[in-house]
Protein backbone atom coordinates (compact mmCIF):
# COMPACT_ATOMS: atom_id res chain seq x y z
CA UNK A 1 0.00 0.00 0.00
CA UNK A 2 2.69 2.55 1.17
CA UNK A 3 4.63 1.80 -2.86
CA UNK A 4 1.57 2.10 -4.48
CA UNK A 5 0.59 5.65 -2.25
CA UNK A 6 4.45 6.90 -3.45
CA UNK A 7 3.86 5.94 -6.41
CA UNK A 8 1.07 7.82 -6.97
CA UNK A 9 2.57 10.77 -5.49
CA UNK A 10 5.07 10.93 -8.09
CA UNK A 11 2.61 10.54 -11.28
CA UNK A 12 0.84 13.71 -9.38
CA UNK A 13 4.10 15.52 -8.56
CA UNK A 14 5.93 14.45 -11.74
CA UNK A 15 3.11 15.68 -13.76
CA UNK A 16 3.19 17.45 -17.17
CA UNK A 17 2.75 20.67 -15.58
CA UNK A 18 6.32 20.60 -14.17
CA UNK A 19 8.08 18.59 -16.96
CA UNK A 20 6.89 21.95 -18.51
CA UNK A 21 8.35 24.42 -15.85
CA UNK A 22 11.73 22.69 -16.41
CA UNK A 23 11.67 22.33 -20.14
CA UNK A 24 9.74 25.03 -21.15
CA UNK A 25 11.31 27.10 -18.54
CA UNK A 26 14.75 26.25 -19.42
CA UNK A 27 14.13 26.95 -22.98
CA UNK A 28 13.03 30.63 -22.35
CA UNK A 29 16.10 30.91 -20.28
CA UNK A 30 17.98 29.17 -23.12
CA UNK A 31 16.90 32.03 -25.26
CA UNK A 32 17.75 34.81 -22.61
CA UNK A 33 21.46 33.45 -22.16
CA UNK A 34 21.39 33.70 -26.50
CA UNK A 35 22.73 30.18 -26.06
CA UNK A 36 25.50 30.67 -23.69
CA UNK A 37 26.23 26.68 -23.05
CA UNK A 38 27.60 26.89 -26.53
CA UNK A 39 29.23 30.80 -26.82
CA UNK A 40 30.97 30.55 -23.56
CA UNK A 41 31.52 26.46 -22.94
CA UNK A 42 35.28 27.09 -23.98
CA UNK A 43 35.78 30.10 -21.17
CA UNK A 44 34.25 27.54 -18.42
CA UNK A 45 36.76 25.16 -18.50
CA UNK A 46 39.39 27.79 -18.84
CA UNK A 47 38.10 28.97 -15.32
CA UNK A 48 37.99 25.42 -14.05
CA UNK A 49 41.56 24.86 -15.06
CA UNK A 50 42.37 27.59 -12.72
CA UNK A 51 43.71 30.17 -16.21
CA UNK A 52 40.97 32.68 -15.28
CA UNK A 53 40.99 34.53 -11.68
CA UNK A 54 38.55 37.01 -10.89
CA UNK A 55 39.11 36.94 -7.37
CA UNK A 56 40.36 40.54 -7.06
CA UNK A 57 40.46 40.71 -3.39
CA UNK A 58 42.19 38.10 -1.03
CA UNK A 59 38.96 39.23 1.28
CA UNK A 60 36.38 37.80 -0.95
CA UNK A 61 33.44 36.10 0.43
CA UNK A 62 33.43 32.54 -0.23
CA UNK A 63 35.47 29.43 1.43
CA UNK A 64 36.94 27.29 -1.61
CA UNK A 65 38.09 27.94 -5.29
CA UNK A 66 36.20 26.84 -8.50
CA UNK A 67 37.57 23.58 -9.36
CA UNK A 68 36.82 22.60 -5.58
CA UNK A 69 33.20 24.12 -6.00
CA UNK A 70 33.01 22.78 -9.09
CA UNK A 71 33.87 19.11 -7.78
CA UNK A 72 31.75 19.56 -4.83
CA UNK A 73 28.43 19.62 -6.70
CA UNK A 74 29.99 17.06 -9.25
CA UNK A 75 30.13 14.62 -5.98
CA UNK A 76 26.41 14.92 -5.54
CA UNK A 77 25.65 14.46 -9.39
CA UNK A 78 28.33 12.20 -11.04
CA UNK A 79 27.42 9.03 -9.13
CA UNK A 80 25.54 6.11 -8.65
CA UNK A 81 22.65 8.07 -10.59
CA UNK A 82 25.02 7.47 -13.33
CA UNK A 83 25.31 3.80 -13.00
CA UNK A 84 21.92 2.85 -11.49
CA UNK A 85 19.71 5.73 -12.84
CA UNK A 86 20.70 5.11 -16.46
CA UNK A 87 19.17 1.51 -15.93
CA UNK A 88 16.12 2.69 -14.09
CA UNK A 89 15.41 5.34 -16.93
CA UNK A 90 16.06 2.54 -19.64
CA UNK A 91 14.00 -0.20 -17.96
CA UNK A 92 11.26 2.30 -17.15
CA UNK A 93 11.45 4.51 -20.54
CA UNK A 94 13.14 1.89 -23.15
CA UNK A 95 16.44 3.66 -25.41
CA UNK A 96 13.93 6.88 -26.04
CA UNK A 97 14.73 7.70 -22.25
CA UNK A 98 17.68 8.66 -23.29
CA UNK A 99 17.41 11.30 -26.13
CA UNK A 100 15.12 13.03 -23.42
CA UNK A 101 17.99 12.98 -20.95
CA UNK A 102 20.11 14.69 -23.53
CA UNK A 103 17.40 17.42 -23.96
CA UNK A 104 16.78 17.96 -20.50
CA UNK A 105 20.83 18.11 -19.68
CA UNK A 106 21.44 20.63 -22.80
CA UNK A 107 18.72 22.70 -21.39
CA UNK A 108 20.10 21.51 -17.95
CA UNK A 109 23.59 23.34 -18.89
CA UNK A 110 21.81 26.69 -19.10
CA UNK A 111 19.36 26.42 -16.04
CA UNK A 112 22.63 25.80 -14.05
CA UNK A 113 24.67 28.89 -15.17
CA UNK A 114 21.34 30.86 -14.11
CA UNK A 115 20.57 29.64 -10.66
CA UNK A 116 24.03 29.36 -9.53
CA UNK A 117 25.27 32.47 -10.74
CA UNK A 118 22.25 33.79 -8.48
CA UNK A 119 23.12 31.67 -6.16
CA UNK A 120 26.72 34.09 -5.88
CA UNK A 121 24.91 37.48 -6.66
CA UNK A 122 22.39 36.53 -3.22
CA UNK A 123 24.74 35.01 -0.44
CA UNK A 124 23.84 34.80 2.84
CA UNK A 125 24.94 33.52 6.21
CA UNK A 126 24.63 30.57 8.45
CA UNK A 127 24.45 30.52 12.14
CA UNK A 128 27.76 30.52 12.56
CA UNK A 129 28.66 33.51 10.34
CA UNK A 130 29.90 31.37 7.05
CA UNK A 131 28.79 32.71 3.48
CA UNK A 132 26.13 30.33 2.31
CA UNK A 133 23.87 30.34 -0.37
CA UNK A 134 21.01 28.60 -2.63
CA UNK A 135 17.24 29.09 -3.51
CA UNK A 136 16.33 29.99 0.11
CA UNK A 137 19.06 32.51 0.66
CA UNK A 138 17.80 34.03 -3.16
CA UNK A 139 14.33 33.67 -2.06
CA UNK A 140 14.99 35.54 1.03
CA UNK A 141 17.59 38.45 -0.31
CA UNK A 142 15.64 39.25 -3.80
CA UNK A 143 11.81 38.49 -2.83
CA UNK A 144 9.29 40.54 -0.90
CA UNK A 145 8.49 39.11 2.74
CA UNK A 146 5.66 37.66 1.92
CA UNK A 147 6.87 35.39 -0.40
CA UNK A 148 9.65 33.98 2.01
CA UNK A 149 7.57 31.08 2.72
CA UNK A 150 9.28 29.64 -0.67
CA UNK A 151 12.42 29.57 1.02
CA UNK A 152 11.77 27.76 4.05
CA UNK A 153 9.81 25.20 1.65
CA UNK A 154 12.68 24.06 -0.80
CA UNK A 155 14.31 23.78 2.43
CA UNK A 156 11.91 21.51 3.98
CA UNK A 157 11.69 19.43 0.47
CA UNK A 158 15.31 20.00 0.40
CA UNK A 159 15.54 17.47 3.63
CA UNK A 160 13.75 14.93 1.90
CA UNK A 161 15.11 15.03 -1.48
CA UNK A 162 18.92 15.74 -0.57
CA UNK A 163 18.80 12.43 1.40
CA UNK A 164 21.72 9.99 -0.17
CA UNK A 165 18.91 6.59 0.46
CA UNK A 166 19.63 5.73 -3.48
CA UNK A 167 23.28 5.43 -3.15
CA UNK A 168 23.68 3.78 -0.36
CA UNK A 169 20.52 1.18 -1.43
CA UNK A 170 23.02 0.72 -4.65
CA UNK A 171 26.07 0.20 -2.73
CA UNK A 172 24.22 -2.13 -0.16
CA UNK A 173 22.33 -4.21 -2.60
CA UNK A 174 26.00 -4.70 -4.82
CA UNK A 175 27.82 -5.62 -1.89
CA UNK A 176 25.00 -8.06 -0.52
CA UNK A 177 24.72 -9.93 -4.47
CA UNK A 178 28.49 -10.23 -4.62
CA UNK A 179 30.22 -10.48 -1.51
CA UNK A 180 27.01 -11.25 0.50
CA UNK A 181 27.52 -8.36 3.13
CA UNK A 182 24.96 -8.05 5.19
CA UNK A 183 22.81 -4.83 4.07
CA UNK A 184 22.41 -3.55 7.60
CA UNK A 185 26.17 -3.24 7.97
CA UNK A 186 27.06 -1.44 4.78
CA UNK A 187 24.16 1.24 6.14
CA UNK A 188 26.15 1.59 9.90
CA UNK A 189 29.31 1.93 8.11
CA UNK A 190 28.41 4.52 5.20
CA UNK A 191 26.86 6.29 8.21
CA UNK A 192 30.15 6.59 10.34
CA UNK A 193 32.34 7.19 7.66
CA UNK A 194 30.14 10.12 6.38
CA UNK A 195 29.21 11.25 9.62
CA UNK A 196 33.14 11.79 9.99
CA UNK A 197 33.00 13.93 7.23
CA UNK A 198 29.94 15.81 8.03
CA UNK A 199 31.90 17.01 11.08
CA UNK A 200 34.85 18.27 9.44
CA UNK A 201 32.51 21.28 7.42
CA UNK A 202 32.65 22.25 3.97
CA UNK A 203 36.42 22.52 3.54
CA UNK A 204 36.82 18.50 4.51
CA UNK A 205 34.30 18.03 2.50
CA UNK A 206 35.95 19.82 -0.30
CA UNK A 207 39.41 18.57 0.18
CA UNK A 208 38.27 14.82 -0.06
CA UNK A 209 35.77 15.61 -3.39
CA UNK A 210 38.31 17.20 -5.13
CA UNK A 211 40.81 13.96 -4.75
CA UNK A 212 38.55 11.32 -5.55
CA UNK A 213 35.99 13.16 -8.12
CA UNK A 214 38.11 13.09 -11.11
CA UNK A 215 39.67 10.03 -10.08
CA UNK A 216 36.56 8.19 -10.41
CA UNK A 217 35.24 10.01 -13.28
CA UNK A 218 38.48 9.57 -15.68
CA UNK A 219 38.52 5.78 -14.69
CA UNK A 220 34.63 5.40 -15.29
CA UNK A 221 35.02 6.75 -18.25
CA UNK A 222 37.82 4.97 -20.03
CA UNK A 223 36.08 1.49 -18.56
CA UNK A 224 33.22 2.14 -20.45
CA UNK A 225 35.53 3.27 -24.00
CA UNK A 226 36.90 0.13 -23.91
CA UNK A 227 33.57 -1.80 -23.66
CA UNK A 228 32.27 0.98 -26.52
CA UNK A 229 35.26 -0.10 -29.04
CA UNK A 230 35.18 -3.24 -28.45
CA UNK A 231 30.87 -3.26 -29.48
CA UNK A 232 31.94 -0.23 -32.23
CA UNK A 233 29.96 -1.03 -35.39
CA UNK A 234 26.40 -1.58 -33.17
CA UNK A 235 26.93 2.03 -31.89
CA UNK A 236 25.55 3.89 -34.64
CA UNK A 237 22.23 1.49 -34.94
CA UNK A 238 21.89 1.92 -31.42
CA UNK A 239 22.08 5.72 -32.03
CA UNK A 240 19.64 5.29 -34.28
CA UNK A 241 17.62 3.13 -32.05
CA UNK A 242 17.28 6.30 -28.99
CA UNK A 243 16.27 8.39 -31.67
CA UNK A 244 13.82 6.11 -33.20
CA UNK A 245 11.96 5.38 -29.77
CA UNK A 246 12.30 8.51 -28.63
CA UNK A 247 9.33 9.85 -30.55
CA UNK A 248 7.81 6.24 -31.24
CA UNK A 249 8.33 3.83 -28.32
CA UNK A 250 7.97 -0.02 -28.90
CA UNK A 251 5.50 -1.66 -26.94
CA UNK A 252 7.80 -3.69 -25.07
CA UNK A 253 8.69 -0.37 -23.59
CA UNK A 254 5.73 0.49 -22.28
CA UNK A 255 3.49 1.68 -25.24
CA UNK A 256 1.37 -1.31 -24.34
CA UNK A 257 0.42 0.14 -20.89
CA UNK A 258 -0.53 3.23 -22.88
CA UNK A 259 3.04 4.89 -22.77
CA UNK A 260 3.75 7.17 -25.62
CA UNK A 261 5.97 9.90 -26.13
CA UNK A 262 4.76 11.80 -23.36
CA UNK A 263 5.63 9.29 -21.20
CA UNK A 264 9.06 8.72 -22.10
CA UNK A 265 9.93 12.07 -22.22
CA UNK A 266 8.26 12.20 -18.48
CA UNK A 267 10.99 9.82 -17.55
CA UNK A 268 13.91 11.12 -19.54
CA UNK A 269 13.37 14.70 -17.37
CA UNK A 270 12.92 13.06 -14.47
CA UNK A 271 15.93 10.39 -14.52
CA UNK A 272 17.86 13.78 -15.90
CA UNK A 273 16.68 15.89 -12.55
CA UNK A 274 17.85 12.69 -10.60
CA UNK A 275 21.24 12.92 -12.32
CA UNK A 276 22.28 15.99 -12.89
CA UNK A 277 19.81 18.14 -10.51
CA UNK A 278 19.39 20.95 -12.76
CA UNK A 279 16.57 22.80 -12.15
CA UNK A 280 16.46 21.28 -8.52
CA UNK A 281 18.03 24.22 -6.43
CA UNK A 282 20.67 21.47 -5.01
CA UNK A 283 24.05 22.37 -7.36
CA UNK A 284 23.54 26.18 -6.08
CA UNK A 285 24.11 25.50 -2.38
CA UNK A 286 27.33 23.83 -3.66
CA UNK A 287 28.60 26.74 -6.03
CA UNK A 288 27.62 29.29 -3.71
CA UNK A 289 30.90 28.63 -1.25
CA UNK A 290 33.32 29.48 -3.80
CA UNK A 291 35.21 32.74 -3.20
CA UNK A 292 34.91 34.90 -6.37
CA UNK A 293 33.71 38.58 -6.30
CA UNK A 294 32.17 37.68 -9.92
CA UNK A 295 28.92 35.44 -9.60
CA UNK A 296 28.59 34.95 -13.29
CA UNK A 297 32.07 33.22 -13.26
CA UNK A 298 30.53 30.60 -11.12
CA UNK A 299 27.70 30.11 -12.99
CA UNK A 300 29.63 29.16 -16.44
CA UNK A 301 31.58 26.82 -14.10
CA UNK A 302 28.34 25.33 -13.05
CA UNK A 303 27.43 24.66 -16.66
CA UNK A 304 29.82 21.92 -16.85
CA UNK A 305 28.46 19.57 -14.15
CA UNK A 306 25.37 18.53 -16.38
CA UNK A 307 27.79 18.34 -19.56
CA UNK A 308 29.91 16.05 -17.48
CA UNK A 309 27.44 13.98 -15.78
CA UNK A 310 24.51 13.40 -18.30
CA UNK A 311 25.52 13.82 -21.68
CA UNK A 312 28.70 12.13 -21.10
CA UNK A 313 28.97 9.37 -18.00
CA UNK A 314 25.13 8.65 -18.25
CA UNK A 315 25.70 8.46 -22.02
CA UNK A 316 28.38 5.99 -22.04
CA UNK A 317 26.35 4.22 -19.40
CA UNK A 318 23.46 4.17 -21.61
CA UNK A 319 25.42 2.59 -24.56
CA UNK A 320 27.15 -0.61 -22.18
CA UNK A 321 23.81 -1.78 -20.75
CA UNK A 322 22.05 -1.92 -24.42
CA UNK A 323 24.90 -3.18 -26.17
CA UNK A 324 24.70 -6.32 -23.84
CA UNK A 325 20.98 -6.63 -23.42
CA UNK A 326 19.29 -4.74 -26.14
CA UNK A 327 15.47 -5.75 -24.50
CA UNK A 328 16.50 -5.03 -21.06
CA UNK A 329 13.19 -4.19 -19.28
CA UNK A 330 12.79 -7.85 -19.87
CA UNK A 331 15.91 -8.42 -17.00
CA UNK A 332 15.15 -9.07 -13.68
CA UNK A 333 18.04 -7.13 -12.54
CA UNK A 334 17.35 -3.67 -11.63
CA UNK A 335 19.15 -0.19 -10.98
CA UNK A 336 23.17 -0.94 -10.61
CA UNK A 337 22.51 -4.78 -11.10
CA UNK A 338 21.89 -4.30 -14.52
CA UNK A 339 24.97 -1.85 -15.32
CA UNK A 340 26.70 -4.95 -13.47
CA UNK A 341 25.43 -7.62 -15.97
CA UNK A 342 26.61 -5.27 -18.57
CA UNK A 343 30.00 -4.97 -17.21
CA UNK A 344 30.29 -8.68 -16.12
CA UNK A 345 28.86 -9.47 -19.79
CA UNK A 346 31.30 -7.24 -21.90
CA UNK A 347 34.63 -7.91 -19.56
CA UNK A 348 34.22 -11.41 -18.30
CA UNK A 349 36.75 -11.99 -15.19
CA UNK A 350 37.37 -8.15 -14.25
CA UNK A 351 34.41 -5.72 -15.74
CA UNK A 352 32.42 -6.56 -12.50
CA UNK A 353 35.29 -6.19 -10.42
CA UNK A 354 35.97 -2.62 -11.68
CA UNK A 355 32.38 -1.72 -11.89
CA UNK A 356 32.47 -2.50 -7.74
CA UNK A 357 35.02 -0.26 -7.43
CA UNK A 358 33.42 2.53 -9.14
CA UNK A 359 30.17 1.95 -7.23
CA UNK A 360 32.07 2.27 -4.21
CA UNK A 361 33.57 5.53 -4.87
CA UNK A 362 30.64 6.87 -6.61
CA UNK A 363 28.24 6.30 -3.89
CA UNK A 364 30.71 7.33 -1.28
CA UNK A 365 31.78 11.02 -2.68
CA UNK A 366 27.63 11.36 -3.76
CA UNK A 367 26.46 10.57 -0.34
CA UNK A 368 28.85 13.34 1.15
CA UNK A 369 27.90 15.57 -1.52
CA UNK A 370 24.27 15.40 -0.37
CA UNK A 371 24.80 15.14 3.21
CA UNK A 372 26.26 18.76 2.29
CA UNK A 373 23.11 19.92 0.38
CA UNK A 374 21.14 18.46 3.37
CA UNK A 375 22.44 20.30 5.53
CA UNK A 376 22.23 23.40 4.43
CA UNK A 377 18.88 23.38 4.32
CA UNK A 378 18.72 22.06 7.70
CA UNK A 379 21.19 25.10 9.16
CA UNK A 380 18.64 27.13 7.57
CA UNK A 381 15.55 25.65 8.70
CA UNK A 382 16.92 25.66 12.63
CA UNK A 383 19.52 27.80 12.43
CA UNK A 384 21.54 26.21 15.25
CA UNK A 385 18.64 26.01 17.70
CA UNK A 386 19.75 23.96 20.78
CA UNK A 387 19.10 20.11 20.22
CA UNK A 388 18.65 20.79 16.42
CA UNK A 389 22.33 22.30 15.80
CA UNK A 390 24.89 20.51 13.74
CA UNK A 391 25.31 17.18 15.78
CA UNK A 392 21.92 16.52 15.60
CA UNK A 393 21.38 16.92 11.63
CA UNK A 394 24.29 14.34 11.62
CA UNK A 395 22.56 11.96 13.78
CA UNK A 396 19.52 12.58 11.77
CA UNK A 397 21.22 12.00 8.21
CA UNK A 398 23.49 9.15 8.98
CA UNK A 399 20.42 6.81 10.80
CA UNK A 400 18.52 7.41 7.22
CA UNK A 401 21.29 5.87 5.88
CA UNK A 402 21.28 2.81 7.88
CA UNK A 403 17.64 2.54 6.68
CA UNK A 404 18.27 3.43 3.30
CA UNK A 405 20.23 0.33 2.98
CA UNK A 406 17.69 -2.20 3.38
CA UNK A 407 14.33 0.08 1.76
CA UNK A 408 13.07 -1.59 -1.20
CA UNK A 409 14.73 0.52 -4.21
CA UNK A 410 11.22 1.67 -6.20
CA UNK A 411 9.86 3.47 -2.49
CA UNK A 412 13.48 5.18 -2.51
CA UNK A 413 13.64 6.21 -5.78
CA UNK A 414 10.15 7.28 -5.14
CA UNK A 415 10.69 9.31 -2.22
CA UNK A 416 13.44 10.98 -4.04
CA UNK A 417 11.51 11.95 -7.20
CA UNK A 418 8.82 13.55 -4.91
CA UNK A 419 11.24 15.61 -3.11
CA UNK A 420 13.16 16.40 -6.45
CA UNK A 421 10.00 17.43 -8.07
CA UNK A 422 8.59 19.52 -4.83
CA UNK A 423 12.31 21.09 -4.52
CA UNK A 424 11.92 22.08 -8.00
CA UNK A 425 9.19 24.43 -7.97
CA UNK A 426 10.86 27.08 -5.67
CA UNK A 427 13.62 26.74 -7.46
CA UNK A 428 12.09 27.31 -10.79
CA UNK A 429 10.12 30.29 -9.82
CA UNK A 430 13.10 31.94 -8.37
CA UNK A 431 15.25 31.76 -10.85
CA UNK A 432 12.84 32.69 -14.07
CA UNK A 433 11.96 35.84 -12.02
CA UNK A 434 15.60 36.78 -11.50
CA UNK A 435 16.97 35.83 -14.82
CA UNK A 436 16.69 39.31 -16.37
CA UNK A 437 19.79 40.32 -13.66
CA UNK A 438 21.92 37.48 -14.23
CA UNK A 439 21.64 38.47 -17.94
CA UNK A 440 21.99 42.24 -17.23
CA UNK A 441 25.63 41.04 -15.48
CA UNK A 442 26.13 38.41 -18.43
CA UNK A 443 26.37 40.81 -20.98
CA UNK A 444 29.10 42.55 -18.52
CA UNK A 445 31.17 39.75 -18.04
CA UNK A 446 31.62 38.66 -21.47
CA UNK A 447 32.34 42.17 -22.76
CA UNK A 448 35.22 42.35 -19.80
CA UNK A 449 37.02 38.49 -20.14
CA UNK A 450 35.49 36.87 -23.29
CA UNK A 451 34.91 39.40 -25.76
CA UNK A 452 38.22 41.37 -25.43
């Protein structure tokens, strides 16, 4: 009764009306940036590599430097959403899933330059005097009074839908079909390890992301060439194939149930949000540590997250689990199972192996990346009330993780899409009401470091 009730919560929350606020939304936006994913993609990485530095004044606000801002969000989004997601938008959506995904993270690119660079231009503080930022901080600086009550709601989705239950589900349900771990134990330990973390504050939390992100992301990556080369002359069919279903979905996915394009799409957004959380608010609370006295630097870094993680990791992803099982909503494996069977299935003797070890890292560095998202929102709900300070968020986090690790995987990703889609409305609003400033300072910035 309680999957079915979740599962009807998401139909209702997941509806068409906010599949339109994010793609319909990001496409205005899309048009008020005069396509600045593609103008200004080259400049972003030049400020990630560190060749750009606006920071003018040692006595800038922020705590921690682009690339470590940068990798901070990226341990939220590159992760098991990658490995596990992919599989639950492919089993639930068929190969059309996909092509949506691509949309949504294009559009994705854009949405993120907007609401983090706001996310800079409206910084706030904590209850213990750091610079902090995100929807609720925007919602609170730029909005009339009466409309704070946005605010203080992402941040009460925020605690539900920042909650790291899928990765350590994945990591719990890989370790219990391979090594037979008990679940229960992988949930105590992911809890002390990341309750470890927790304590140290954003700059331990930094210093470890920015190690093992692009570790785990350049080794993820070449894994899956490999398997791509070795399967090269099915790529291009199977190109053809996302396309193809993307607009006219076989019934084995779905269009028997009375799918349809609509449907697909519905998934491809939503398995996109889940991935690369633009449009969600999350990425923002992230970006909005870095010290820069120019916001819109920050959001072009932000730009490259869903570039990164969608279009490229959940790409590649994509392409190993339907070059080994081409039908594969007819597998009984589910979520990272089924990237497994892929892995074990194209490398026979280590693909599963390495797989483990990038389920391991992924899941660790995402569930620290959202135990920092959570608890922002919780510092702003309490801030740092007695009994409800920062020990007490970690006690609060770190026991959902326990029971993360043995919750059925459909409730979880349930409860996550419901407090993805409810985090998304604030969010939304915000930002689209604010864009004309971030554009006002766009056409600034690129005059100043691009243009000249």
């Amino acid at each position: 009764m309680i999957s079915e009730f979740l599962g009807k919560i998401v139909d209702i929350v997941w509806g068409p009306s906010l599949v339109f606020l994010l793609i319909g939304g990001g496409i205005y936006l899309l048009l008020l940036s005069r396509l600045v994913p593609l103008t200004a993609f080259a400049h972003a990485v030049k400020l990630i590599a560190g060749k750009f530095h606006h920071d003018k004044d040692k006595d800038d606000k922020g705590q921690i430097n682009h690339f470590q801002a940068l990798c901070n969000a990226l341990a939220a989004t590159v992760g098991l959403g990658n490995i596990g997601g992919v599989a639950v938008a492919i089993q639930q959506g068929g190969p059309g899933a996909i092509f949506w995904m691509w949309v949504a993270a294009f559009i994705g690119m854009n949405t993120k330059f907007f609401e983090c660079t706001l996310a800079v231009m409206f910084r706030g503080q904590d209850y213990k005097g750091e610079v902090q930022g995100g929807p609720m901080y925007v919602i609170e600086k730029a909005f009339p009074k009466k409309l704070k009550f946005l605010g203080v709601a992402f941040a009460i989705f925020g605690l539900l839908g920042t909650q790291a239950l899928f990765q350590v589900n994945q990591l719990a349900a890989y370790l219990d079909s391979q090594y037979h771990v008990d679940k229960l134990l992988v949930g105590i330990i992911c809890a002390i390890f990341v309750g470890y973390v927790l304590l140290g504050g954003v700059r331990r939390m930094a210093s470890f992301n920015s190690k093992i992100v692009p570790v785990m992301c350049g080794l993820y990556i070449a894994f899956c060439i490999v398997i791509i080369s070795l399967n090269f002359s099915a790529v291009p069919a199977l190109f053809g194939e996302i396309f193809r279903q993307a607009f006219n979905p076989d019934a084995i996915w779905g269009g028997a149930a009375g799918y349809g394009v609509l449907k697909v799409l519905q998934i491809g957004v939503k398995r996109a949000a889940f991935s690369n959380e633009a449009g969600v608010g999350t990425a923002p609370m992230a970006h909005s540590n870095v010290k820069t006295s120019e916001p819109i630097s920050e959001g072009l870094v932000a730009m490259f997250g869903p570039f990164l993680d969608t279009i490229i990791v959940c790409t590649m992803t994509a392409l190993v689990i339907l070059l080994n099982f081409p039908e594969a909503a007819s597998i009984k494996d589910e979520g990272v199972l089924l990237t497994l069977a892929a892995f074990e299935n194209s490398l026979p003797g280590i693909g599963g192996y390495f797989l483990g070890l990038s389920i391991v890292l992924f899941s660790i560095s995402t569930m620290i990346g959202m135990s920092n998202y959570n608890e922002k929102c919780w510092n702003y709900l309490f801030k740092g009330r007695k009994y409800l300070a920062q020990k007490t968020h970690v006690a609060m986090f770190c026991s959902a993780l326990i029971l993360g690790a043995i919750f059925e995987l459909s409730d979880i990703v349930n409860l996550l899409d419901i407090g993805y889609g409810l985090m998304a409305w604030p969010n939304m609003i915000c930002t689209l009401a604010l864009a004309p400033k971030v554009t006002k300072e766009l056409k600034k910035y690129l005059k100043s470091y691009v243009r000249n």
